[in-house]
Protein backbone atom coordinates (compact mmCIF):
# COMPACT_ATOMS: atom_id res chain seq x y z
CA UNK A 1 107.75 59.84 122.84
CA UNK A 2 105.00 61.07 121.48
CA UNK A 3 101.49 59.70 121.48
CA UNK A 4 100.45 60.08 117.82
CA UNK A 5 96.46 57.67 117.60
CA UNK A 6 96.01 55.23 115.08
CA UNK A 7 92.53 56.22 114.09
CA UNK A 8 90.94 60.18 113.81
CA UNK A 9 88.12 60.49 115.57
CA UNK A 10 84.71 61.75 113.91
CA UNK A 11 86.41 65.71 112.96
CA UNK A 12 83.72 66.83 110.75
CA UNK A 13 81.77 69.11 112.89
CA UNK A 14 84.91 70.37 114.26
CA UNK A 15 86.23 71.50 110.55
CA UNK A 16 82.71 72.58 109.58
CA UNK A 17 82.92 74.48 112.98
CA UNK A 18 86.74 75.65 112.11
CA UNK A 19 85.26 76.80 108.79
CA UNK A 20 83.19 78.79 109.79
CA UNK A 21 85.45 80.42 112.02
CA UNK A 22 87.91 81.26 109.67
CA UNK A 23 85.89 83.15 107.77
CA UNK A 24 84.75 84.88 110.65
CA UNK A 25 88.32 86.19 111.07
CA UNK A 26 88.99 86.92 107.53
CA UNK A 27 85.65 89.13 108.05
CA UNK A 28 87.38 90.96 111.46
CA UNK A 29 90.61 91.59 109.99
CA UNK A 30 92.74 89.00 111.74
CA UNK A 31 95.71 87.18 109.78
CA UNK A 32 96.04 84.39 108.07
CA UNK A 33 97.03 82.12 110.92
CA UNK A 34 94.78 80.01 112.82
CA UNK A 35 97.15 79.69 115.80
CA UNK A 36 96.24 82.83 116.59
CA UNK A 37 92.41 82.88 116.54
CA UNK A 38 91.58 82.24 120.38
CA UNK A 39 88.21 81.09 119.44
CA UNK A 40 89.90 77.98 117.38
CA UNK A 41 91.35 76.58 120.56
CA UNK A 42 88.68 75.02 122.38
CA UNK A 43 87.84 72.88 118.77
CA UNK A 44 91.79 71.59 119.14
CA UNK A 45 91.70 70.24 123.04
CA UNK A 46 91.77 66.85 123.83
CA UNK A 47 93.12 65.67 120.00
CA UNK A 48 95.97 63.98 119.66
CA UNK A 49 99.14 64.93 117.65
CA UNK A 50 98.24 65.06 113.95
CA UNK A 51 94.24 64.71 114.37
CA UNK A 52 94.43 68.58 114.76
CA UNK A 53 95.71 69.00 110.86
CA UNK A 54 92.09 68.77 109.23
CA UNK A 55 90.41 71.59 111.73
CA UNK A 56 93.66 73.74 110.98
CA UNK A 57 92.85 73.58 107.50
CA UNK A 58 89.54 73.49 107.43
CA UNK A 59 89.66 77.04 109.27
CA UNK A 60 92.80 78.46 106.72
CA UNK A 61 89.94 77.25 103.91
CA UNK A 62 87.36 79.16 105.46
CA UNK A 63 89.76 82.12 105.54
CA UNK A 64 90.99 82.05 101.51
CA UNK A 65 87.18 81.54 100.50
CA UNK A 66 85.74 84.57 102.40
CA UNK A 67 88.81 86.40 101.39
CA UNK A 68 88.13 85.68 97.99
CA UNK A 69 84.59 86.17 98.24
CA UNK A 70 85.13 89.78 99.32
CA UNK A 71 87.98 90.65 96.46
CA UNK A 72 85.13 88.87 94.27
CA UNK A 73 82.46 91.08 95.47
CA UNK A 74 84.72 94.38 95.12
CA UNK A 75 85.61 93.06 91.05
CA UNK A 76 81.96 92.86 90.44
CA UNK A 77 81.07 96.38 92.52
CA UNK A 78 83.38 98.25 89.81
CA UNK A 79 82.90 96.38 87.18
CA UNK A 80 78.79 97.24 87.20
CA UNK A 81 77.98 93.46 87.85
CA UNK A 82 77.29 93.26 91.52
CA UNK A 83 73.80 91.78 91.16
CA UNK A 84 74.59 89.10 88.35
CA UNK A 85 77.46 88.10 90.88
CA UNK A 86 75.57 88.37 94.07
CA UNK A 87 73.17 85.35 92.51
CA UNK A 88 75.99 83.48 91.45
CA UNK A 89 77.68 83.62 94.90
CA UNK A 90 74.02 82.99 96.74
CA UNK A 91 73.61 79.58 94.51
CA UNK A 92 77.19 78.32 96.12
CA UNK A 93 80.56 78.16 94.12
CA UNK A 94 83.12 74.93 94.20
CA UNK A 95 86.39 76.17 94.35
CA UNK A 96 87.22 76.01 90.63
CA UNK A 97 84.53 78.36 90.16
CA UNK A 98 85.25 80.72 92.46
CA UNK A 99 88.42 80.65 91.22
CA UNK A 100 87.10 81.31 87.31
CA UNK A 101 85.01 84.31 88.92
CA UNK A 102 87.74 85.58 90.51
CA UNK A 103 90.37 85.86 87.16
CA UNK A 104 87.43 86.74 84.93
CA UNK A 105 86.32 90.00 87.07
CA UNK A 106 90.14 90.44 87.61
CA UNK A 107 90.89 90.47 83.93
CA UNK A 108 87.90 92.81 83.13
CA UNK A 109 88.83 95.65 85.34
CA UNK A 110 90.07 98.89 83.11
CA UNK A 111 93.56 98.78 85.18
CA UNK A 112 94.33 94.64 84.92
CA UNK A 113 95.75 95.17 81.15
């Protein structure tokens, strides 16, 4: 059977750990899957089955926003606004927002009509 723990331990330097990690492998080209990012491992040992989930998606977060954060960054290069955008992204972005930046660039490049 297996041993599944009633309450999580204290995870929230491992997902602020597995955060930044993903978007260190967004940044070196790896693939979206956290399984396979060797340096994820050692944040996983000694959990128990299920208090694993928040790291694992903590990291896959830390993947989509530097992901986005780059596609952002390429919208505003073409688009003349890489400064204005460069603030924005410096003062910190919830996810909505980063989300609103991302369509509005995307809809303003010549080709996305």
């Amino acid at each position: 059977m297996l041993n599944t723990a009633t309450s999580a331990p204290e995870t929230q330097p491992f997902t602020q750990q597995a955060y930044a990690l993903g978007r260190e492998a967004q940044q070196g080209g790896m693939m979206e899957v956290p399984a396979q990012d060797a340096n994820l491992w050692p944040l996983l040992q000694g959990l128990q089955v299920g208090q694993g989930l928040p790291v694992l998606q903590a990291w896959q977060q830390g993947y989509r926003h530097q992901q986005d954060e780059h596609q952002i960054r390429e919208f505003a290069d073409q688009l003349g606004r890489a400064e204005e955008v460069n603030q924005l992204m410096q003062a910190g972005l919830t996810d909505a927002a980063r989300a609103g930046l991302w369509w509005q660039l995307f809809n303003q490049l010549p080709d996305a009509a």
